[in-house]
N, C-alpha and C. Protein backbone atom coordinates (compact mmCIF):
# COMPACT_ATOMS: atom_id res chain seq x y z
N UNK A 1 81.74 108.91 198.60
CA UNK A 1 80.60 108.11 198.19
C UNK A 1 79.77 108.81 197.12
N UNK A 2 79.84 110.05 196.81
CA UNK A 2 79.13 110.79 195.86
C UNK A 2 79.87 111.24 194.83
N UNK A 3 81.32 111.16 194.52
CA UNK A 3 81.47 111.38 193.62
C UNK A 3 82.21 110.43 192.68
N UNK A 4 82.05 110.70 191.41
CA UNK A 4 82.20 110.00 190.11
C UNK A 4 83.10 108.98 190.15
N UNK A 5 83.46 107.54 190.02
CA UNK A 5 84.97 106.88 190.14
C UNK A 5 85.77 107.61 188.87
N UNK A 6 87.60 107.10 188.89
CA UNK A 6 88.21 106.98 188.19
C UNK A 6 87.68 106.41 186.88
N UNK A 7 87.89 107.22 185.66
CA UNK A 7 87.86 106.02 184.39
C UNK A 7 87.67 104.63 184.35
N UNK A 8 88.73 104.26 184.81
CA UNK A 8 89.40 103.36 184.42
C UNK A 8 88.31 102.30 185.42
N UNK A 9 88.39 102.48 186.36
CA UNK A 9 87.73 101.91 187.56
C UNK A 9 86.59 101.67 187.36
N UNK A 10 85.52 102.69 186.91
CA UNK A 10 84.32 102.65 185.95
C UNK A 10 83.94 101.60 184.94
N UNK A 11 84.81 101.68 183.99
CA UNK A 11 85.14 100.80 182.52
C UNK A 11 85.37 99.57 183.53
N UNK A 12 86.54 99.15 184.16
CA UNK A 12 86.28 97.51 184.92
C UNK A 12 85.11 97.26 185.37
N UNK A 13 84.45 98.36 186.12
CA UNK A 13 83.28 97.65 186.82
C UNK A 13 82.05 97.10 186.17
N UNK A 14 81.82 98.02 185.10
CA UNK A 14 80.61 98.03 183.88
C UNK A 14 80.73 96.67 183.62
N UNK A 15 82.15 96.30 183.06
CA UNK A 15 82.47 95.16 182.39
C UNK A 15 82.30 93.59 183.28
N UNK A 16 82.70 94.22 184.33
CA UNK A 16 82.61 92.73 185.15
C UNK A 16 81.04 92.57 185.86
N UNK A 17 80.56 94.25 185.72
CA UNK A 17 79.00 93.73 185.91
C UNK A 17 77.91 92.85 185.20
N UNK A 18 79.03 92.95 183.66
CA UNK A 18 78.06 92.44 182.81
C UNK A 18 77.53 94.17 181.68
N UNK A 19 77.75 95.04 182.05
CA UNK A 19 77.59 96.28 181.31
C UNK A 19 78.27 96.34 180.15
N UNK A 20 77.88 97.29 178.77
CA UNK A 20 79.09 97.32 177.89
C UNK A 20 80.47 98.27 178.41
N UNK A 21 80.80 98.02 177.58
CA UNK A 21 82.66 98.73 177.46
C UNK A 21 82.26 100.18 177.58
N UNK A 22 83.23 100.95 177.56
CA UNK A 22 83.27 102.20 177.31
C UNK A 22 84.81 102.77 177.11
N UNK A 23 84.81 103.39 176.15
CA UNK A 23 86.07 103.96 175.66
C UNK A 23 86.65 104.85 177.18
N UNK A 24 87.96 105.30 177.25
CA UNK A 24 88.28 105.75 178.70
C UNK A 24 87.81 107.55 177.75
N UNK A 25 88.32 107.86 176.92
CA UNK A 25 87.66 109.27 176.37
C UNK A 25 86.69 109.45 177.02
N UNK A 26 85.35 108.41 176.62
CA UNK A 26 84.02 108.70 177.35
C UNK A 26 83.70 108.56 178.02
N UNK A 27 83.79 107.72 179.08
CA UNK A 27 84.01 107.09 180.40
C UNK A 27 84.50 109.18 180.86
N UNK A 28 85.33 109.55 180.67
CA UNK A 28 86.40 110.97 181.11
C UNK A 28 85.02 112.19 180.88
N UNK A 29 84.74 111.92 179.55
CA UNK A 29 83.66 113.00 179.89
C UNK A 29 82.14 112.68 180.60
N UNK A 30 81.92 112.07 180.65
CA UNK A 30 80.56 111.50 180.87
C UNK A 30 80.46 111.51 182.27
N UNK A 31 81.36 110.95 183.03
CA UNK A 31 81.49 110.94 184.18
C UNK A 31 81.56 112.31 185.14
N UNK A 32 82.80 113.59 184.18
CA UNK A 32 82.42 114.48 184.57
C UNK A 32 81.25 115.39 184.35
N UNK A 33 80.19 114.83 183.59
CA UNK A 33 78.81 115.44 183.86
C UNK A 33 77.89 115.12 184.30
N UNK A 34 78.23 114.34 184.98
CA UNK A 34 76.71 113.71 185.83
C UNK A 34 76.86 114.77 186.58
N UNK A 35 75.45 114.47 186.65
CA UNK A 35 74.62 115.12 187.99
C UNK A 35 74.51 114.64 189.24
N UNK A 36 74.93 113.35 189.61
CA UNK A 36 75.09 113.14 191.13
C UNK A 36 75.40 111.86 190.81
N UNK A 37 76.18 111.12 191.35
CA UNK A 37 76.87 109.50 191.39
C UNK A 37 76.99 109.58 193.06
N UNK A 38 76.77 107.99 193.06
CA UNK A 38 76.91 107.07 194.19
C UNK A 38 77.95 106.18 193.97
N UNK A 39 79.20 106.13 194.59
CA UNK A 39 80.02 104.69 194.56
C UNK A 39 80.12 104.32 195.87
N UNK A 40 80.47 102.97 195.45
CA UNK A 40 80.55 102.04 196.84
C UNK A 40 81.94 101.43 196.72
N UNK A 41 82.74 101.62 197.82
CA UNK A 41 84.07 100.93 197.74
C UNK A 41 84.44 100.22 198.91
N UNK A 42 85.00 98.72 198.37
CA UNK A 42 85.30 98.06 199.36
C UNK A 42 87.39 98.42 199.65
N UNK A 43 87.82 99.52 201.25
CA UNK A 43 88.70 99.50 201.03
C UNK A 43 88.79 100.93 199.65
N UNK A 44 89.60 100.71 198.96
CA UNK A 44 89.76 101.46 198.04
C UNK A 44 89.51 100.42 196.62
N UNK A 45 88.76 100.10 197.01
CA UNK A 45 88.30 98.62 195.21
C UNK A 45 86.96 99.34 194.99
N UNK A 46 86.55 99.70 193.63
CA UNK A 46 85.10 100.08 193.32
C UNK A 46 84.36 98.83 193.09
N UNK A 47 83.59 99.20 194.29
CA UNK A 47 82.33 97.65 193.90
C UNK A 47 81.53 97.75 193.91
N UNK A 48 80.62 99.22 193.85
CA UNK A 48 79.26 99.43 193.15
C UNK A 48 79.42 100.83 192.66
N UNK A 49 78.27 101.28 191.84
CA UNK A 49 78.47 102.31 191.66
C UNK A 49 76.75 102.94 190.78
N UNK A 50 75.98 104.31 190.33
CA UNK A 50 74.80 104.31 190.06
C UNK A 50 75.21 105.97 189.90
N UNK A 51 74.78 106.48 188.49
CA UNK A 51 74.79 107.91 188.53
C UNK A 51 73.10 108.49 187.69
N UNK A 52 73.08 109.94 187.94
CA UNK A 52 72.23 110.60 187.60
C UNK A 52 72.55 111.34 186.48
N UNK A 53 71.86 110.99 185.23
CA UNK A 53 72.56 112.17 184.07
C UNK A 53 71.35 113.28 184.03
N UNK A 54 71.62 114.71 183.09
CA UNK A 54 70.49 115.08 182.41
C UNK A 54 70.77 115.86 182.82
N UNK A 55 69.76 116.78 182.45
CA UNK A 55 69.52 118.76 182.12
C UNK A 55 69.68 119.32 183.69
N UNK A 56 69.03 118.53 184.59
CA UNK A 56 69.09 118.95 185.80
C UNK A 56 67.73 119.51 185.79
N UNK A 57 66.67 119.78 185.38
CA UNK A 57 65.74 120.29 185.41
C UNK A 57 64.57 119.72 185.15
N UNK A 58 64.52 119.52 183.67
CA UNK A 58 63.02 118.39 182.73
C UNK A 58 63.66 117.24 183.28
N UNK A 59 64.71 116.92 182.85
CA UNK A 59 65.03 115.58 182.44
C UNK A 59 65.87 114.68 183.29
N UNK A 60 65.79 113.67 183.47
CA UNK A 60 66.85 112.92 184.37
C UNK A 60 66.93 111.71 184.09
N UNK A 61 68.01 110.97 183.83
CA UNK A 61 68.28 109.70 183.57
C UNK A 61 68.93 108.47 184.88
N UNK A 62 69.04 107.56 184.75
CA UNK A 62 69.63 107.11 185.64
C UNK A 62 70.40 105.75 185.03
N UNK A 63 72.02 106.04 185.26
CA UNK A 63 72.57 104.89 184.67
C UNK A 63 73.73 104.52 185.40
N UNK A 64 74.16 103.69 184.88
CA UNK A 64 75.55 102.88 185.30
C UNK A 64 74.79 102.13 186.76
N UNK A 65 73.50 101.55 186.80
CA UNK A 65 73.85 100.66 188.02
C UNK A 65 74.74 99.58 188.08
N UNK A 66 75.58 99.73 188.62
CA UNK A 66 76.62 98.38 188.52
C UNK A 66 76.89 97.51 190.36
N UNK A 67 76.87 96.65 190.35
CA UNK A 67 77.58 95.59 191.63
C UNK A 67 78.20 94.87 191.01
N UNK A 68 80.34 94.92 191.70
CA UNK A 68 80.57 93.62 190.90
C UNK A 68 79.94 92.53 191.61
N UNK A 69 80.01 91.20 190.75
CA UNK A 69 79.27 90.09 191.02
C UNK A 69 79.31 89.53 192.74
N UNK A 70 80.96 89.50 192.82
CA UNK A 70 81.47 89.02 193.89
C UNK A 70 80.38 89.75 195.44
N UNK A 71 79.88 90.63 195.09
CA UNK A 71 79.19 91.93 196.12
C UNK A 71 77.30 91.56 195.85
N UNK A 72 77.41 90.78 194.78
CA UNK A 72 76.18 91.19 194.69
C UNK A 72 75.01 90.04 195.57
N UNK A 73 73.69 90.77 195.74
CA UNK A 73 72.70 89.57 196.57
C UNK A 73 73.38 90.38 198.38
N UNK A 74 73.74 90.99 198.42
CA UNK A 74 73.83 91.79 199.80
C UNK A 74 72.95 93.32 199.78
N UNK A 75 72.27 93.27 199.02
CA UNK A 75 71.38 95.13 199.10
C UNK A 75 72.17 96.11 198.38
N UNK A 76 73.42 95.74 198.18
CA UNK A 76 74.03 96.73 198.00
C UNK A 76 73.51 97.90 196.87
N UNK A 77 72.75 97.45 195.83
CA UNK A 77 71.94 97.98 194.53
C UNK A 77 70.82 98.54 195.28
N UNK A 78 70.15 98.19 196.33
CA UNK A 78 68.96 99.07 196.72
C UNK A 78 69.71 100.11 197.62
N UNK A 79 71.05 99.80 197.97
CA UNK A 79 72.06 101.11 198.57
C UNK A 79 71.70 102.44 197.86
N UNK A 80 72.15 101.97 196.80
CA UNK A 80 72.92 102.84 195.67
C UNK A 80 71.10 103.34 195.07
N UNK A 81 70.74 102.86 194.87
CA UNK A 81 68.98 103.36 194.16
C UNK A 81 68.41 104.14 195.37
N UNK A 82 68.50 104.12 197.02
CA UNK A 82 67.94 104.82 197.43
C UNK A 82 68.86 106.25 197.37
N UNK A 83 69.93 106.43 197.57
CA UNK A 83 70.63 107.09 197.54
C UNK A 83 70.03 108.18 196.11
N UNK A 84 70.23 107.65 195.00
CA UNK A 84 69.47 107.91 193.89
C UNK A 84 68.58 109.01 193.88
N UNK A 85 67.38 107.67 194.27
CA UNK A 85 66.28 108.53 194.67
C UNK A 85 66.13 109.72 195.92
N UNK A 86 66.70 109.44 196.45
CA UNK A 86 66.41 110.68 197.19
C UNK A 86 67.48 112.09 196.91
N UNK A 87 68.16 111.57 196.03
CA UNK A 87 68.76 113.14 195.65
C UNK A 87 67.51 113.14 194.38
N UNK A 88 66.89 112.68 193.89
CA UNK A 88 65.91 113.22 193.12
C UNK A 88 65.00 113.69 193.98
N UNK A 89 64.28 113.15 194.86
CA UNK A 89 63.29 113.43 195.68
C UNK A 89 63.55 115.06 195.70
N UNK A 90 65.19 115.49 196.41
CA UNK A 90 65.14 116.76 196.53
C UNK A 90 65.42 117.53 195.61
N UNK A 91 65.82 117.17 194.25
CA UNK A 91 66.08 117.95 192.74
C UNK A 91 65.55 117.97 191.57
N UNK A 92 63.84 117.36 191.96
CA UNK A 92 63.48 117.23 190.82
C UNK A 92 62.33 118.57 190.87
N UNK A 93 61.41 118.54 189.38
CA UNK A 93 60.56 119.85 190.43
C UNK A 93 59.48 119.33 189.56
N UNK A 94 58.08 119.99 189.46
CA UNK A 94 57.12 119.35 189.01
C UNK A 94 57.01 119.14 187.52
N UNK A 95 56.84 118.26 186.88
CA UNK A 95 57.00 117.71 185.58
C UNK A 95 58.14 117.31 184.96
N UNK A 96 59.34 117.42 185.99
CA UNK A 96 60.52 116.41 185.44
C UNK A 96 59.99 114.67 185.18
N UNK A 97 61.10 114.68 184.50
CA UNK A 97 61.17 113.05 184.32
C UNK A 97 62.22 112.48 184.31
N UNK A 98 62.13 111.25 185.08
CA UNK A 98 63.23 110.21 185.40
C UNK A 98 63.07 109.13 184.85
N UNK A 99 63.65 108.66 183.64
CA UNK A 99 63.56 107.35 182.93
C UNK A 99 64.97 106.35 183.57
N UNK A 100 64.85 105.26 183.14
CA UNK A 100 66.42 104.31 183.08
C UNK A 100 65.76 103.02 182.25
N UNK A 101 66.45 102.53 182.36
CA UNK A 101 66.91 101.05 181.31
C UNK A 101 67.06 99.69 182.35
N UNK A 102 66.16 99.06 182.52
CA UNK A 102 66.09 97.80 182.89
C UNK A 102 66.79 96.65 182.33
N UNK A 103 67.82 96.31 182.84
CA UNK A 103 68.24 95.21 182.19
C UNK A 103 68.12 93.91 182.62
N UNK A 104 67.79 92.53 181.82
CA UNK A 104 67.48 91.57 182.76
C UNK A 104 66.50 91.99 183.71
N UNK A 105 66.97 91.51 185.04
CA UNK A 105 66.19 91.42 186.25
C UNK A 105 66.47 92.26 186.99
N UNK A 106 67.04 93.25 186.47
CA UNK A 106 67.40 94.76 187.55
C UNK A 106 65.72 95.01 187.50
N UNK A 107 64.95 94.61 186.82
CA UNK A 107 63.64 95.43 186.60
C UNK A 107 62.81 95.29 188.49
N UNK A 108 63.45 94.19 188.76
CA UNK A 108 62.66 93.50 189.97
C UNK A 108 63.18 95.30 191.15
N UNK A 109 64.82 95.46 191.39
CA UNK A 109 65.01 96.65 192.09
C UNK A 109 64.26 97.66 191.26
N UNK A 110 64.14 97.88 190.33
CA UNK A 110 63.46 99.20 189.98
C UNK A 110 62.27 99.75 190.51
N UNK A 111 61.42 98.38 190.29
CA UNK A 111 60.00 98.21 191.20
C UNK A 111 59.89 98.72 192.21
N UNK A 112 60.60 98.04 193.46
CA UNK A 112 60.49 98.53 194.68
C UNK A 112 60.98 100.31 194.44
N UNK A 113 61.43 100.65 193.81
CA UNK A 113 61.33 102.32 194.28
C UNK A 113 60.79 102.91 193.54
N UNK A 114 59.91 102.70 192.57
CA UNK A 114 58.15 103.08 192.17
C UNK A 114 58.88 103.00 190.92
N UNK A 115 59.21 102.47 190.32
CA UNK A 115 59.61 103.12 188.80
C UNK A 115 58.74 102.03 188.03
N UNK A 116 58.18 102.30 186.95
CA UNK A 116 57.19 101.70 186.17
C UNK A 116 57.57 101.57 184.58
N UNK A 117 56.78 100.87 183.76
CA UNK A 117 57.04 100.39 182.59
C UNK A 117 56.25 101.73 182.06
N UNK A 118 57.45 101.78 180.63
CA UNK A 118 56.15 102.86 180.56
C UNK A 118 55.57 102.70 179.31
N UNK A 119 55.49 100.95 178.46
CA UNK A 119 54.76 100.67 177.66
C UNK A 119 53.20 100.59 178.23
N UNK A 120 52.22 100.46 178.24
CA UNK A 120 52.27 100.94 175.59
C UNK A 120 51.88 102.08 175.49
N UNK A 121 52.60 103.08 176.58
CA UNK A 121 52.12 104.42 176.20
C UNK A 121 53.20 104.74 175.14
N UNK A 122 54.23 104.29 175.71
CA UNK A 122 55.97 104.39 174.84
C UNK A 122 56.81 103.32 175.43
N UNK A 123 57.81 103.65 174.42
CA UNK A 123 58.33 102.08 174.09
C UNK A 123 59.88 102.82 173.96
N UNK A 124 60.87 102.00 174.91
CA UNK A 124 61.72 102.63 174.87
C UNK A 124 63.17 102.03 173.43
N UNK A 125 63.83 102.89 173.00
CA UNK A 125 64.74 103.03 172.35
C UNK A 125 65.86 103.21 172.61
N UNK A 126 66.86 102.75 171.40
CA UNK A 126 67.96 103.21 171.56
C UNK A 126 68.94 103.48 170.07
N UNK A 127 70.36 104.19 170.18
CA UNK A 127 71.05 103.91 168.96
C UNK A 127 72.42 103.56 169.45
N UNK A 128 73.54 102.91 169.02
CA UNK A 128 74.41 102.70 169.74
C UNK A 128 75.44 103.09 168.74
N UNK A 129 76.91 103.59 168.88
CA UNK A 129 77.86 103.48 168.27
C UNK A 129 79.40 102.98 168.57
């Protein structure tokens, strides 16, 4: 349950979550640097999944929340976010920061586990390639 899926397994799930693509190259490295992942498998099928990137120290990100569809509207996303959070709870230290990316209506789970907008102090960005 904590560690990283397969590539390949990853790249389907993103996709059928509605997430973008990801090359399997990057999907290969990316995956092996997180800092802590949650998957959820039904059986041996990946059907959720939520990792922690970053320095391990200042900084911390939080991405890939994914449920495929078929799974989703059962908790399974506040599974995977508490899980989350509480390996931050115990790895963060004073003045880290934990940002992520709201998409749609994920913003509604974000809420419930304190996470806040953090306009108009800042305004978040991106660059894509």
């Amino acid at each position: 349950m904590h560690e990283a899926p397969n590539p390949k397994a990853y790249i389907e799930l993103r996709l059928e979550a509605g997430l973008s693509g990801k090359s399997v190259e990057a999907a290969e490295i990316g995956l092996r640097h997180s800092l802590y992942a949650v998957t959820l498998y039904d059986e041996d099928r990946l059907i959720g999944m939520g990792r922690i990137i970053g320095d391990g120290g200042a900084f911390f990100q939080i991405v890939d929340i994914a449920v495929k569809p078929t799974y989703q509207g059962k908790g399974l996303g506040s599974v995977i976010m508490k899980h989350l959070t509480n390996y931050l709870d115990q790895h963060t230290l004073p003045g880290s920061y934990v940002s992520l990316i709201a998409d749609g209506e994920a913003e509604h789970l974000y809420k419930k586990f304190a996470f806040e907008y953090t306009a108009p102090r800042s305004q978040g960005m991106y660059r894509s390639y």
